[in-house]
C-alpha atoms as a PDB file:
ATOM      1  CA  UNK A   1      26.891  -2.055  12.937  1.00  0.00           C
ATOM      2  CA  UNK A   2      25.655  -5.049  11.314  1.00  0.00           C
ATOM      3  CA  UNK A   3      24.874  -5.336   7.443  1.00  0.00           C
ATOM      4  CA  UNK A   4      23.919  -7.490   4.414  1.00  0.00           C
ATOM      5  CA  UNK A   5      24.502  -6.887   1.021  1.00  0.00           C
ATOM      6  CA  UNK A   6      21.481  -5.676  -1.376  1.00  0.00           C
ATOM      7  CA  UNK A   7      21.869  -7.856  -4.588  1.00  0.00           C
ATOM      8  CA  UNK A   8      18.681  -6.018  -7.411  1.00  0.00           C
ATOM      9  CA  UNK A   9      18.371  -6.479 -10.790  1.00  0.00           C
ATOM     10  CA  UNK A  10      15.705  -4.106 -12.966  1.00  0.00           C
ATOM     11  CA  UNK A  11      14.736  -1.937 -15.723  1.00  0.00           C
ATOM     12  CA  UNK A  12      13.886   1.089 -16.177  1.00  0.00           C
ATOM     13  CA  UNK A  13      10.430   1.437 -17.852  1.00  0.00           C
ATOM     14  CA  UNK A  14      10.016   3.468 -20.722  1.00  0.00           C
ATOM     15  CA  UNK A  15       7.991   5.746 -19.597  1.00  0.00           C
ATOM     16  CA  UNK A  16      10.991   7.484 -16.705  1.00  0.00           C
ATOM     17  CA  UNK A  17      12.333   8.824 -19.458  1.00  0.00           C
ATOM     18  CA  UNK A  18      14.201  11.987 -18.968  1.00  0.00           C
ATOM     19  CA  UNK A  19      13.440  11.576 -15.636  1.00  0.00           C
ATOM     20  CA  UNK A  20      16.691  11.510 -13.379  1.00  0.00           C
ATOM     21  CA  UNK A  21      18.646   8.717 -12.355  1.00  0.00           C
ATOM     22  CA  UNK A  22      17.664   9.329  -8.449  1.00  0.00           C
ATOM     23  CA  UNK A  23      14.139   9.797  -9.080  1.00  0.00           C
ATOM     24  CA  UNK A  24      13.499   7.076 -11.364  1.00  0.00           C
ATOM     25  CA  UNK A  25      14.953   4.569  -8.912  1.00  0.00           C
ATOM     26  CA  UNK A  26      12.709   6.027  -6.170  1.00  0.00           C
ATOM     27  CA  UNK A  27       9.668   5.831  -8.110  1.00  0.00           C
ATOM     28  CA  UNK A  28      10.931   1.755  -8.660  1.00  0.00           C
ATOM     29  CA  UNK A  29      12.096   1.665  -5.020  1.00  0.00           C
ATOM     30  CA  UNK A  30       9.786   3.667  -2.611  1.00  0.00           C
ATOM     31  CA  UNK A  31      10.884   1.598   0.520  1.00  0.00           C
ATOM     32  CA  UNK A  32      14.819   3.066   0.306  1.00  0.00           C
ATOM     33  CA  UNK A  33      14.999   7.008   0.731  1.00  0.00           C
ATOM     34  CA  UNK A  34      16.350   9.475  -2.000  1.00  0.00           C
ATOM     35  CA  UNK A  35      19.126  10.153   0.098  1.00  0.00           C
ATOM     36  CA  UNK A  36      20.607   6.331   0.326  1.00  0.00           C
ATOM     37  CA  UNK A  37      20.063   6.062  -3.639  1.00  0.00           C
ATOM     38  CA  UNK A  38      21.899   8.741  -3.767  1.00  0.00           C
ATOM     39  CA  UNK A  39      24.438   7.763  -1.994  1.00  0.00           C
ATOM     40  CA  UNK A  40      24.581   4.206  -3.875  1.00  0.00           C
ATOM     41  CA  UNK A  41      24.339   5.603  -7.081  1.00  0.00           C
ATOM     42  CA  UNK A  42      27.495   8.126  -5.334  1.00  0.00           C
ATOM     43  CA  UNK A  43      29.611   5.043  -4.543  1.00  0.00           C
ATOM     44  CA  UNK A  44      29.632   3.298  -7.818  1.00  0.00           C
ATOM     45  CA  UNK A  45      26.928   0.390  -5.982  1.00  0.00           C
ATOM     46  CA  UNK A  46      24.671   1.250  -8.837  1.00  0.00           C
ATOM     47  CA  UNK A  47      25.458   0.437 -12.546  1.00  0.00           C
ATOM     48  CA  UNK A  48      23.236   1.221 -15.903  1.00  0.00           C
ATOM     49  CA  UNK A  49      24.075  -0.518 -18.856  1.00  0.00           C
ATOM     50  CA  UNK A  50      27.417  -1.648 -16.962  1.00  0.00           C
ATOM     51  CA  UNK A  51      28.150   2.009 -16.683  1.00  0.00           C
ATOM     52  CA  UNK A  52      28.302   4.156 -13.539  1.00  0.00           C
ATOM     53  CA  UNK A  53      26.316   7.129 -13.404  1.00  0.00           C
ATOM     54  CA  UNK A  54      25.766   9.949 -12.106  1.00  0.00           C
ATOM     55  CA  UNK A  55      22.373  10.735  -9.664  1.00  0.00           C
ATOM     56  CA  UNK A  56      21.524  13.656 -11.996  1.00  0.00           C
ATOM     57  CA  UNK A  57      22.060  11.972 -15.369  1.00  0.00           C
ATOM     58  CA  UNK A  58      19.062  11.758 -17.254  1.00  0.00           C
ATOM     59  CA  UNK A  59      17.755   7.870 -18.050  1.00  0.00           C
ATOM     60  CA  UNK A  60      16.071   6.792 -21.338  1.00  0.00           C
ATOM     61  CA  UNK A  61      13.854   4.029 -19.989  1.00  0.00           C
ATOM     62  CA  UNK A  62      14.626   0.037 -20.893  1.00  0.00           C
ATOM     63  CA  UNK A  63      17.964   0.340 -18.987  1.00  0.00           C
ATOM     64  CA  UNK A  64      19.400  -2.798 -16.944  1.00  0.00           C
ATOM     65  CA  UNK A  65      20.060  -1.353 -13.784  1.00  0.00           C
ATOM     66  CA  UNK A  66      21.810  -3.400 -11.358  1.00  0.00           C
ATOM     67  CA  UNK A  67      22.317  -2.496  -7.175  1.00  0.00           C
ATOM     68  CA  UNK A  68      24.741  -4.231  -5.014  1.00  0.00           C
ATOM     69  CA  UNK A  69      24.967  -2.373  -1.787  1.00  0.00           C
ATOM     70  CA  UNK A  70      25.468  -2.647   1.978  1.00  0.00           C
ATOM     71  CA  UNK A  71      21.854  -2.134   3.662  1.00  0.00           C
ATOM     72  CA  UNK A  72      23.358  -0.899   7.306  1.00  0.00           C
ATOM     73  CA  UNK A  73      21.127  -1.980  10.411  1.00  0.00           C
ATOM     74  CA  UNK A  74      18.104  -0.131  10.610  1.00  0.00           C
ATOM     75  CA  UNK A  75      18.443   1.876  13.903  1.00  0.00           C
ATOM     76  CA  UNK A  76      15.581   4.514  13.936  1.00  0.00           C
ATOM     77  CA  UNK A  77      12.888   2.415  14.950  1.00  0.00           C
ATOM     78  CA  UNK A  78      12.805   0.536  18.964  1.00  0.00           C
ATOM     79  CA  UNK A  79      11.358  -2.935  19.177  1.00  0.00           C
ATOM     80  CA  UNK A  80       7.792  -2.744  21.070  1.00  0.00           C
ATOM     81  CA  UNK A  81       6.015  -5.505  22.008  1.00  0.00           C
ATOM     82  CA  UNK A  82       2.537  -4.437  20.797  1.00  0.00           C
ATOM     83  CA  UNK A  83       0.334  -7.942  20.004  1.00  0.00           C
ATOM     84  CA  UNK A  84       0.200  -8.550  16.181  1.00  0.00           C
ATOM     85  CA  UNK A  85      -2.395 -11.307  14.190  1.00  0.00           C
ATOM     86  CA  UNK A  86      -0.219 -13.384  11.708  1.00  0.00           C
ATOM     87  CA  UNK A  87      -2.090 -15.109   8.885  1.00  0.00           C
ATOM     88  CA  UNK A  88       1.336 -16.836   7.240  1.00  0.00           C
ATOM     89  CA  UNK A  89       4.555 -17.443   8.843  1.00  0.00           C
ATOM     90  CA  UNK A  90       7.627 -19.399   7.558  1.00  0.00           C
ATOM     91  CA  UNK A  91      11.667 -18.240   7.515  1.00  0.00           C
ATOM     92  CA  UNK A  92      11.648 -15.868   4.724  1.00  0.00           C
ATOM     93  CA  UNK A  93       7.961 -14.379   5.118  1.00  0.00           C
ATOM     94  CA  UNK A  94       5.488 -13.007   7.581  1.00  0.00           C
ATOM     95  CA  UNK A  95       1.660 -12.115   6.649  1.00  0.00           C
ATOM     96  CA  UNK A  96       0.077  -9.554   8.453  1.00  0.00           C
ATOM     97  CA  UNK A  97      -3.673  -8.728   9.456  1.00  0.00           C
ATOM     98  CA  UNK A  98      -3.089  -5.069  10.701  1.00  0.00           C
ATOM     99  CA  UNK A  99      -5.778  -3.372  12.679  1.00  0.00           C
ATOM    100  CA  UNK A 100      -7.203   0.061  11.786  1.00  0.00           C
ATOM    101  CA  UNK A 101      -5.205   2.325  13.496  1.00  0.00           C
ATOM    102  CA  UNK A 102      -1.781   0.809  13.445  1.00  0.00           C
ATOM    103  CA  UNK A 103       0.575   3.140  11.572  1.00  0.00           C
ATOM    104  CA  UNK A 104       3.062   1.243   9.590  1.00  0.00           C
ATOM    105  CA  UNK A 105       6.066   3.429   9.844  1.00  0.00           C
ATOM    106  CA  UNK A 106       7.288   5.328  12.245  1.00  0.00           C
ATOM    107  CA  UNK A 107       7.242   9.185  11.398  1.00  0.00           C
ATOM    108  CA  UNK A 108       6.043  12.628  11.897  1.00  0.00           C
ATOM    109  CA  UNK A 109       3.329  12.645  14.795  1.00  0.00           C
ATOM    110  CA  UNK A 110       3.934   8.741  15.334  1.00  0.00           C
ATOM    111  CA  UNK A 111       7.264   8.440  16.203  1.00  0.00           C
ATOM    112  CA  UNK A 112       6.672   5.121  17.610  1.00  0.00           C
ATOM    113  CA  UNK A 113       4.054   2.450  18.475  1.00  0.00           C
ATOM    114  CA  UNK A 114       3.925   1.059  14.763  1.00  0.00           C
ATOM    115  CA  UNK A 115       3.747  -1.814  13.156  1.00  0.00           C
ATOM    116  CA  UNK A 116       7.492  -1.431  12.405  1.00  0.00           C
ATOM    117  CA  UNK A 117       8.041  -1.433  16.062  1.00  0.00           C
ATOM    118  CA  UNK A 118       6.286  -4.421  16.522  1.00  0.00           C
ATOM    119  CA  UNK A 119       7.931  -6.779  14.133  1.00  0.00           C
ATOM    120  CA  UNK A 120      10.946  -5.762  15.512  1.00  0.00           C
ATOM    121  CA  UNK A 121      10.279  -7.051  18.747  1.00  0.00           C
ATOM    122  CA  UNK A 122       8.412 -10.105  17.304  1.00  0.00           C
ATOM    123  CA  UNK A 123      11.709 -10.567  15.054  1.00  0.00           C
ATOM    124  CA  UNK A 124      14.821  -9.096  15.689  1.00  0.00           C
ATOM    125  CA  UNK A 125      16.490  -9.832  12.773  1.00  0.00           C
ATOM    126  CA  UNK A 126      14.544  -7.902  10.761  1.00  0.00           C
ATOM    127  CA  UNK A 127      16.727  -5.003  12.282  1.00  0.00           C
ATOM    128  CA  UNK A 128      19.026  -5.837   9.281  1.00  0.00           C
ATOM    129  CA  UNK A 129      16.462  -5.249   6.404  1.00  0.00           C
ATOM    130  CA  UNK A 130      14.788  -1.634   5.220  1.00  0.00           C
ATOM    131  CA  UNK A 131      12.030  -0.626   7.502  1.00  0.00           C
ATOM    132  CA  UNK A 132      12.006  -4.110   9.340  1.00  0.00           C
ATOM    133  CA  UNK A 133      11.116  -5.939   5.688  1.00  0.00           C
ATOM    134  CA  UNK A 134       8.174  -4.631   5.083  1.00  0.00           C
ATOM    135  CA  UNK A 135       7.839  -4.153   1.371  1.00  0.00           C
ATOM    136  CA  UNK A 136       4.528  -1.930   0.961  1.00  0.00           C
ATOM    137  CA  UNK A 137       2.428  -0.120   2.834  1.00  0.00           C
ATOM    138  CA  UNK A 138      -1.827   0.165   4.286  1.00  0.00           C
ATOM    139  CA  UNK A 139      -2.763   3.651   5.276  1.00  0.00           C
ATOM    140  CA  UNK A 140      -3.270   3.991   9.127  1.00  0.00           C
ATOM    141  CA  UNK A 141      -7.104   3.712   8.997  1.00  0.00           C
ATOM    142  CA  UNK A 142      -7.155   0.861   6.427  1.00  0.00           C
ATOM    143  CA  UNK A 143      -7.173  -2.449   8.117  1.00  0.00           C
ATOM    144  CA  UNK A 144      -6.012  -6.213   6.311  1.00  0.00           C
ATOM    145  CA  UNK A 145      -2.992  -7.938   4.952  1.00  0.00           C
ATOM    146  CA  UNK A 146       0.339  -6.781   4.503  1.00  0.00           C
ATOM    147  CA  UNK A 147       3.865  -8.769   3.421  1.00  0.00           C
ATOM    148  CA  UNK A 148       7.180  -8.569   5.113  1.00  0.00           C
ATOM    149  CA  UNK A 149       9.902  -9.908   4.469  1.00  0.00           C
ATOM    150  CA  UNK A 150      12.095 -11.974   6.938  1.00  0.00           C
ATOM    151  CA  UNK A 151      15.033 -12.075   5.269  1.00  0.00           C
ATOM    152  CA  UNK A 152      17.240 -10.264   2.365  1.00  0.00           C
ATOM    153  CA  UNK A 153      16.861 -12.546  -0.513  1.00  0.00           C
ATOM    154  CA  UNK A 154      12.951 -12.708   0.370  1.00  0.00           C
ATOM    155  CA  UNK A 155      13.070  -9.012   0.623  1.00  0.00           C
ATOM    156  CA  UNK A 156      14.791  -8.531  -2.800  1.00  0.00           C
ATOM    157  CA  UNK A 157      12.426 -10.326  -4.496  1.00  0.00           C
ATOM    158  CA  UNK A 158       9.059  -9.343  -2.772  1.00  0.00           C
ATOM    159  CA  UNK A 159      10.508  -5.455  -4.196  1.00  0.00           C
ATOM    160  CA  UNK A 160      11.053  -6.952  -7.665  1.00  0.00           C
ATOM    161  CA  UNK A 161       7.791  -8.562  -7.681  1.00  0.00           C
ATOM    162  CA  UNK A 162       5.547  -5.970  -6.341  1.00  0.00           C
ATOM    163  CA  UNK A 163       7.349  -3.440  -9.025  1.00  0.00           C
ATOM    164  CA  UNK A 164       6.360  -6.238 -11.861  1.00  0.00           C
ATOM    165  CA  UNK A 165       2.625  -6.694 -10.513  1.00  0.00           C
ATOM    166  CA  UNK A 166       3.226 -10.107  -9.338  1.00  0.00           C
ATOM    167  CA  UNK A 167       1.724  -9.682  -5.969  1.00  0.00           C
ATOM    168  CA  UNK A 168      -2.540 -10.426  -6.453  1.00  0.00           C
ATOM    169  CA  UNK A 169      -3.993  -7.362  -3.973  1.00  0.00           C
ATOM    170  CA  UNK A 170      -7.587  -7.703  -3.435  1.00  0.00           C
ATOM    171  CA  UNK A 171      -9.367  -5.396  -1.120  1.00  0.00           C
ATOM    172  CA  UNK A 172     -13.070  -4.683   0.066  1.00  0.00           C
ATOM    173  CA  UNK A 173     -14.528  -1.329   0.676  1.00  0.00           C
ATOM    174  CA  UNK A 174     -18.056   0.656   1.342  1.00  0.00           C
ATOM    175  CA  UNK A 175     -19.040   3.207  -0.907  1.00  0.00           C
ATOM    176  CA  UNK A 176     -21.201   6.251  -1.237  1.00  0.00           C
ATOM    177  CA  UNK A 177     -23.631   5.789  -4.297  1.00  0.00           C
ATOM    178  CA  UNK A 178     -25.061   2.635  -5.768  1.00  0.00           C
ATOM    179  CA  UNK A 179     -23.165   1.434  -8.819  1.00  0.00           C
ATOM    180  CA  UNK A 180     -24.535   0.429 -11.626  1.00  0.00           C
ATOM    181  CA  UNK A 181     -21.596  -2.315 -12.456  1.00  0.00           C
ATOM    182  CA  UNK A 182     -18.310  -2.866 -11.989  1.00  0.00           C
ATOM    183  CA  UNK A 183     -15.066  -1.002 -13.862  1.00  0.00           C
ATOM    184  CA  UNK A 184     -11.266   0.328 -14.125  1.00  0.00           C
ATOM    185  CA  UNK A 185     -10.034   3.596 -13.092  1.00  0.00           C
ATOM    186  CA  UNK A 186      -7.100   4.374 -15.091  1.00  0.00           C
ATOM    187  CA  UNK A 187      -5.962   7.817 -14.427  1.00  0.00           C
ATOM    188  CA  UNK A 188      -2.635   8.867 -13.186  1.00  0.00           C
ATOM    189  CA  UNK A 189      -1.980  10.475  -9.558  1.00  0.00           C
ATOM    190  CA  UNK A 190       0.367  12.731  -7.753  1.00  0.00           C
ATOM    191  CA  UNK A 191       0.408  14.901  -5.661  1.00  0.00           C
ATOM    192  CA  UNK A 192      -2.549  17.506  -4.936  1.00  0.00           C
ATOM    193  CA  UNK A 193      -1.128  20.613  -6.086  1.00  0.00           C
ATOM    194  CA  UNK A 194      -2.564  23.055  -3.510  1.00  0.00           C
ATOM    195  CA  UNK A 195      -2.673  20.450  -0.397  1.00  0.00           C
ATOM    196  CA  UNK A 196       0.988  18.130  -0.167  1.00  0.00           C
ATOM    197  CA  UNK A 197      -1.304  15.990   2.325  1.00  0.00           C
ATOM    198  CA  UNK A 198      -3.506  14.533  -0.078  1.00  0.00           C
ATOM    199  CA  UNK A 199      -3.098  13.040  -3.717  1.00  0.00           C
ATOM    200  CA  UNK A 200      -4.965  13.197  -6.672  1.00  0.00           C
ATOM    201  CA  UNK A 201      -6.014  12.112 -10.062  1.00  0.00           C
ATOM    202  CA  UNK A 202      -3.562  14.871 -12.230  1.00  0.00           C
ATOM    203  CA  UNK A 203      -2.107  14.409 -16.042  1.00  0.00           C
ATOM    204  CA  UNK A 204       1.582  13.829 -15.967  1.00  0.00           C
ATOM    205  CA  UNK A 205       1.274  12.064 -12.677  1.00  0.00           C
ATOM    206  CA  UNK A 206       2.149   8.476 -12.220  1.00  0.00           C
ATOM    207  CA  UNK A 207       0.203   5.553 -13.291  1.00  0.00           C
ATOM    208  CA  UNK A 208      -2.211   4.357 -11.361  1.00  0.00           C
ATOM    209  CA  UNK A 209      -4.985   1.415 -12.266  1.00  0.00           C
ATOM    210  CA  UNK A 210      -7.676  -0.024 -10.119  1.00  0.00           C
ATOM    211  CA  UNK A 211     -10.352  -2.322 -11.033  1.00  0.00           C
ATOM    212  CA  UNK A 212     -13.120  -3.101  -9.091  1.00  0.00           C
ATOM    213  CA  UNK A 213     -16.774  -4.679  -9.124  1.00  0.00           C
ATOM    214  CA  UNK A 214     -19.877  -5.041  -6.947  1.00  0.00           C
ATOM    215  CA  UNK A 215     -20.048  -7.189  -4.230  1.00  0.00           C
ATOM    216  CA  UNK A 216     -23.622  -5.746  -3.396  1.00  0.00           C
ATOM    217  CA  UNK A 217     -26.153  -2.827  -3.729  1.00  0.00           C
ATOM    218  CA  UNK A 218     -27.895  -1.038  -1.186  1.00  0.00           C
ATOM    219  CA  UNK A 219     -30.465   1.865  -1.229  1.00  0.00           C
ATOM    220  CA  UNK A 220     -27.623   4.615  -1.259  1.00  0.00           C
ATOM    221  CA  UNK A 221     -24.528   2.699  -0.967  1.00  0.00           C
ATOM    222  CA  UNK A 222     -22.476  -0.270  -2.681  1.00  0.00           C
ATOM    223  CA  UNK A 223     -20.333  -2.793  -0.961  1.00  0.00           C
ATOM    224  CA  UNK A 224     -17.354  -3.533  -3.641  1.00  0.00           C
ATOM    225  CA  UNK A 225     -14.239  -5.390  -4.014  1.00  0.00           C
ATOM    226  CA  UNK A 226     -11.585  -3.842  -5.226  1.00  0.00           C
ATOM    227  CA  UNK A 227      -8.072  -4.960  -6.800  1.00  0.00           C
ATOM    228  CA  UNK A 228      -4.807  -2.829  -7.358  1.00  0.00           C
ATOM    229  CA  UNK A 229      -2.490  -3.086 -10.673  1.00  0.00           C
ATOM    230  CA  UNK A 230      -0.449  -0.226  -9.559  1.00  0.00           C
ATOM    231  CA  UNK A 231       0.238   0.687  -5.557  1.00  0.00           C
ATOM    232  CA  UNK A 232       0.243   4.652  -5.542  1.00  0.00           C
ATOM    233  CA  UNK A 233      -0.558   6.556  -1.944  1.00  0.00           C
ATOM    234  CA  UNK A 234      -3.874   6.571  -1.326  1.00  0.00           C
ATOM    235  CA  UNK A 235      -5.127   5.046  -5.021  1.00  0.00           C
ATOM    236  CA  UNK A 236      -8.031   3.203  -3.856  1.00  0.00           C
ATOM    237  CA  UNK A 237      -9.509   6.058  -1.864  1.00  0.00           C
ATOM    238  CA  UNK A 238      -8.759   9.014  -4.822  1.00  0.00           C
ATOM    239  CA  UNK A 239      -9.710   6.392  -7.621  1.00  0.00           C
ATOM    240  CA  UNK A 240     -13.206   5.282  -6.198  1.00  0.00           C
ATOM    241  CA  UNK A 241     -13.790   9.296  -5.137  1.00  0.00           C
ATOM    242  CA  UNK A 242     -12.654  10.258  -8.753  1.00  0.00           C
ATOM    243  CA  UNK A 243     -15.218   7.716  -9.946  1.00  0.00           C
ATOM    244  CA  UNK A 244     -18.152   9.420  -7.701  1.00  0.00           C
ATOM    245  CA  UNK A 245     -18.205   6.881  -5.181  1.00  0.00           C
ATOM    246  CA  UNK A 246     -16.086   7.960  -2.256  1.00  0.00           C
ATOM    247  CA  UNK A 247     -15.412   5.766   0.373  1.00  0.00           C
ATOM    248  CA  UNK A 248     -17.841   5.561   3.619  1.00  0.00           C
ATOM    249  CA  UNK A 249     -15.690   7.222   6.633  1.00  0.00           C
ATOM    250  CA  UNK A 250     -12.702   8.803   4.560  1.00  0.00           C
ATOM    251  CA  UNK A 251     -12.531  12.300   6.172  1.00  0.00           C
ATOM    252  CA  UNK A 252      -9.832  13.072   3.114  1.00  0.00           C
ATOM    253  CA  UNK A 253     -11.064  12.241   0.264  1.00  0.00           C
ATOM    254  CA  UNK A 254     -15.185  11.230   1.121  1.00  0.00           C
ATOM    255  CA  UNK A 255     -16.361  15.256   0.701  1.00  0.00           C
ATOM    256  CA  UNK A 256     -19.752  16.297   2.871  1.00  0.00           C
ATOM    257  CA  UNK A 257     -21.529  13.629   4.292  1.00  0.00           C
ATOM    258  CA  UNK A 258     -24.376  13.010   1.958  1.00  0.00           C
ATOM    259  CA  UNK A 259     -27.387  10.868   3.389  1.00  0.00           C
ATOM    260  CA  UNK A 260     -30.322   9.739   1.824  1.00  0.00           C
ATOM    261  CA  UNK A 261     -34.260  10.601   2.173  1.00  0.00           C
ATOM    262  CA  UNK A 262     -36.046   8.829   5.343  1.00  0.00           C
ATOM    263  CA  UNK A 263     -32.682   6.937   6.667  1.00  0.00           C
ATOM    264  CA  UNK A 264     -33.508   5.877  10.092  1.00  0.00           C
ATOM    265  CA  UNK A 265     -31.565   7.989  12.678  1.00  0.00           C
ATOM    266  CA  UNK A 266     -29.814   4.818  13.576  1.00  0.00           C
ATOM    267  CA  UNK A 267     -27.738   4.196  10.051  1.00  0.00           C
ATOM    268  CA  UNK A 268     -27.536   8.458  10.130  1.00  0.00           C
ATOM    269  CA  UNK A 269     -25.563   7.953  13.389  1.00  0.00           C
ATOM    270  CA  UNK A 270     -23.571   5.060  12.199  1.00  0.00           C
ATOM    271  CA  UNK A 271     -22.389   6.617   9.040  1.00  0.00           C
ATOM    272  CA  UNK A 272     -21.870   9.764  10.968  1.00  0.00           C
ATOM    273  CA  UNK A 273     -19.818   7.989  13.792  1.00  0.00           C
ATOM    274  CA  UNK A 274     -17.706   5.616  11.300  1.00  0.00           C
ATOM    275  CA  UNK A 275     -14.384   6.351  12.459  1.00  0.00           C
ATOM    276  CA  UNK A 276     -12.430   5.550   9.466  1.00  0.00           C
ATOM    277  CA  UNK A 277     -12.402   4.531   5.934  1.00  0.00           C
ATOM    278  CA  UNK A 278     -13.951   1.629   5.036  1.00  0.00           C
ATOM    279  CA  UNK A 279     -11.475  -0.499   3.634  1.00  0.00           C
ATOM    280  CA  UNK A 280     -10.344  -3.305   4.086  1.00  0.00           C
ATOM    281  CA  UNK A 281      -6.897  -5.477   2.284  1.00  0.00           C
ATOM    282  CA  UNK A 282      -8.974  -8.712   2.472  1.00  0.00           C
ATOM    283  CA  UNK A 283      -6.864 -10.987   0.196  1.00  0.00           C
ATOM    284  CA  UNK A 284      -3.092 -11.573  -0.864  1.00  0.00           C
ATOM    285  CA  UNK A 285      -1.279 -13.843  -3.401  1.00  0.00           C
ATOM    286  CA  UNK A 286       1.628 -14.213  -4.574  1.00  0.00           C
ATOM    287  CA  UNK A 287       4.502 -16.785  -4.956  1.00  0.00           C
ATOM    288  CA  UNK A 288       6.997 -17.583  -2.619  1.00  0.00           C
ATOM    289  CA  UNK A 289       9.645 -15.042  -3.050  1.00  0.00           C
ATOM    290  CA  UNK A 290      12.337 -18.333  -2.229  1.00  0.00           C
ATOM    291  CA  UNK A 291      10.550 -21.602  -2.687  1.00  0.00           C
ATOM    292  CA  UNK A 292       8.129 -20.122  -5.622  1.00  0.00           C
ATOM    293  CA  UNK A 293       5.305 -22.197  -4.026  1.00  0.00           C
ATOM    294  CA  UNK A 294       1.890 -19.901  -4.382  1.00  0.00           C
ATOM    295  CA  UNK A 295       1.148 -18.474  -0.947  1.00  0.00           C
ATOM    296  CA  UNK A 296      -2.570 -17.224  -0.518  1.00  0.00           C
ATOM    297  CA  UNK A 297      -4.439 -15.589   2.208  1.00  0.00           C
ATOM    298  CA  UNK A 298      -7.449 -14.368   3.586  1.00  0.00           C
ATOM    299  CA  UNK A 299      -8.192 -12.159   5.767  1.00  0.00           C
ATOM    300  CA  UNK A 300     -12.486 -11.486   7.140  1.00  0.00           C
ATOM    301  CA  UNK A 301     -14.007  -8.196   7.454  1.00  0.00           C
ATOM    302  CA  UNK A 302     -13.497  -6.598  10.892  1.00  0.00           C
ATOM    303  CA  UNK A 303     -15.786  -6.320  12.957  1.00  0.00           C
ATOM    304  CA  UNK A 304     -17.344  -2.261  11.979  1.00  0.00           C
ATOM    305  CA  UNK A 305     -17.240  -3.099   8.258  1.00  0.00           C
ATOM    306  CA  UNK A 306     -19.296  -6.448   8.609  1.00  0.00           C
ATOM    307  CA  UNK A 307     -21.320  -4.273  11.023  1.00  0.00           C
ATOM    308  CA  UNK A 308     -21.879  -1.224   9.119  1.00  0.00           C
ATOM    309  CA  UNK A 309     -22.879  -3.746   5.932  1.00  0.00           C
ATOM    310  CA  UNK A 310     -25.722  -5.591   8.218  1.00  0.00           C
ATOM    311  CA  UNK A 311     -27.055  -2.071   9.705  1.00  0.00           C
ATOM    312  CA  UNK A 312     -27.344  -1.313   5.704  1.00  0.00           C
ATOM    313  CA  UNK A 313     -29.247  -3.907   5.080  1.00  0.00           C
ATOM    314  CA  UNK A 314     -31.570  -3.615   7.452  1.00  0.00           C
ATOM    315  CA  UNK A 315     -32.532  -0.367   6.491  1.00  0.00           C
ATOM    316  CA  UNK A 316     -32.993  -1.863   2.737  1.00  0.00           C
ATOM    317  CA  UNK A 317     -35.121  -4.359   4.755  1.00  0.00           C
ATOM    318  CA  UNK A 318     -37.220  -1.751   6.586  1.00  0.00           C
ATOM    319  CA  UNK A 319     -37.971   0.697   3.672  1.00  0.00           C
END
């Protein structure tokens, strides 16, 4: 079995502490399971403060962790040659416009026909890297641009960058409700406590901040743009919801269908028949995780957003 050598330097922030060793590092790493921490922090590839640990120990937050540890070939996942749009491509660094539908990893209920599938046949190298080198993640119904990482220095980096906010995320989504203006969300999430499917806004949970600001009104609905600080499961969607304006489509976290007064029974079908959520990851920057040059890209709405947007304004048009 093939294998390269993970080479990661970072701290723990302040506020892990008292958290375990394990869990702190898979809070800071979420694209390496618990169980191969574990087994790092196990074999003495995982030094605090010089020191060797334990997985249990407790940390105190502004430790100097540092990893060096053999990443073994990635085996689980079969190459598939399913036909992928790339926005940026160069050694070290793929940019890719997903689709709606495309799951990212393969897992319960999708145990194949992913995007993780894909770039391994586009790229068999990436066989060597954690889930193919992709470094974070779009929900299966959100459509736009996502990073992966060619190789393991890019890799290393691209993790250290997207845990110091380094990576620009900008997204664009349809909402229920007309906002007024523009604002932040800043309200922790975790898990729902009744329903492990779903997150939600909860005290004690982990930060989570989203800004975002109108990109236009409409009678009953507000086309926005959105951009991340943090990158928790599902943020966008349980942010904007927590905020009163749940996303148009999102059978999770969008509640009853609400429609306004007089709507034609055209937009009542469309916003009826959406079949997802309405997001979209529409813009990317960042640096170059090896040559530091800035790397920006764009990606349009698809096709049902832009159309759902002009069926909206038409019915502002008609009324």
């Amino acid at each position: 079995m093939n294998a390269q050598t993970l080479e990661l330097s970072l701290t723990i922030p302040h506020e892990q502490a008292g958290q375990r060793l394990d869990q702190a590092l898979a809070a800071l790493l979420p694209d390496y399971s618990r169980s191969r921490l574990k087994a790092w922090i196990d074999g003495g590839e995982v030094t605090v403060d010089g020191a060797a640990m334990r997985p249990r120990d407790k940390v105190f937050g502004g430790e100097a962790v540092q990893i060096k540890a053999q990443l073994p070939e990635e085996t689980r996942a079969a190459p598939q040659a399913i036909p992928l749009v790339l926005v940026h491509e160069d050694k070290h660094v793929f940019v890719v416009d997903k689709p709606a539908g495309l799951v990212v990893h393969p897992g319960a209920g999708n145990p194949d026909q992913t995007l993780q599938n894909a770039l391994l046949a586009l790229d068999p190298k990436l066989a060597t890297l954690p889930r193919a080198g992709i470094v974070h993640r779009l929900d299966k119904d959100t459509s736009g641009l996502l990073i992966v990482a060619r190789t393991l220095p890019a890799h290393t980096a691209l993790v250290r960058m997207i845990g110091d906010r380094d990576v620009h995320r900008e997204y664009e989504a349809i909402c229920r409700g007309v906002m007024t203006a523009g604002g932040t969300v800043d309200a922790p999430i975790d898990r729902h406590p009744t329903d492990r499917v779903r997150m939600a806004v909860r005290d004690g949970g982990r930060e989570a901040v989203t800004h975002y600001r109108v990109i236009k009104r409409f009678r009953a609905h507000t086309h926005v743009r959105v951009q991340l600080e943090t990158g928790r499961t599902h943020q966008i969607r349980v942010h904007l919801a927590h905020a009163g304006f749940p996303i148009v489509g999102d059978k999770v976290y969008g509640g009853r269908l609400t429609l306004p007064k007089g709507v034609s029974e055209t937009l009542r079908q469309a916003l009826r028949d959406f079949p997802r959520q309405a997001l979209h990851a529409a813009r990317l920057q960042f640096d170059h995780p090896v040559t530091g040059k800035p790397v920006e890209c764009v990606s349009p709405l698809p096709a049902d957003m832009r159309g759902l947007l002009d069926q909206l304004a038409a019915e502002d048009r008609a009324a």
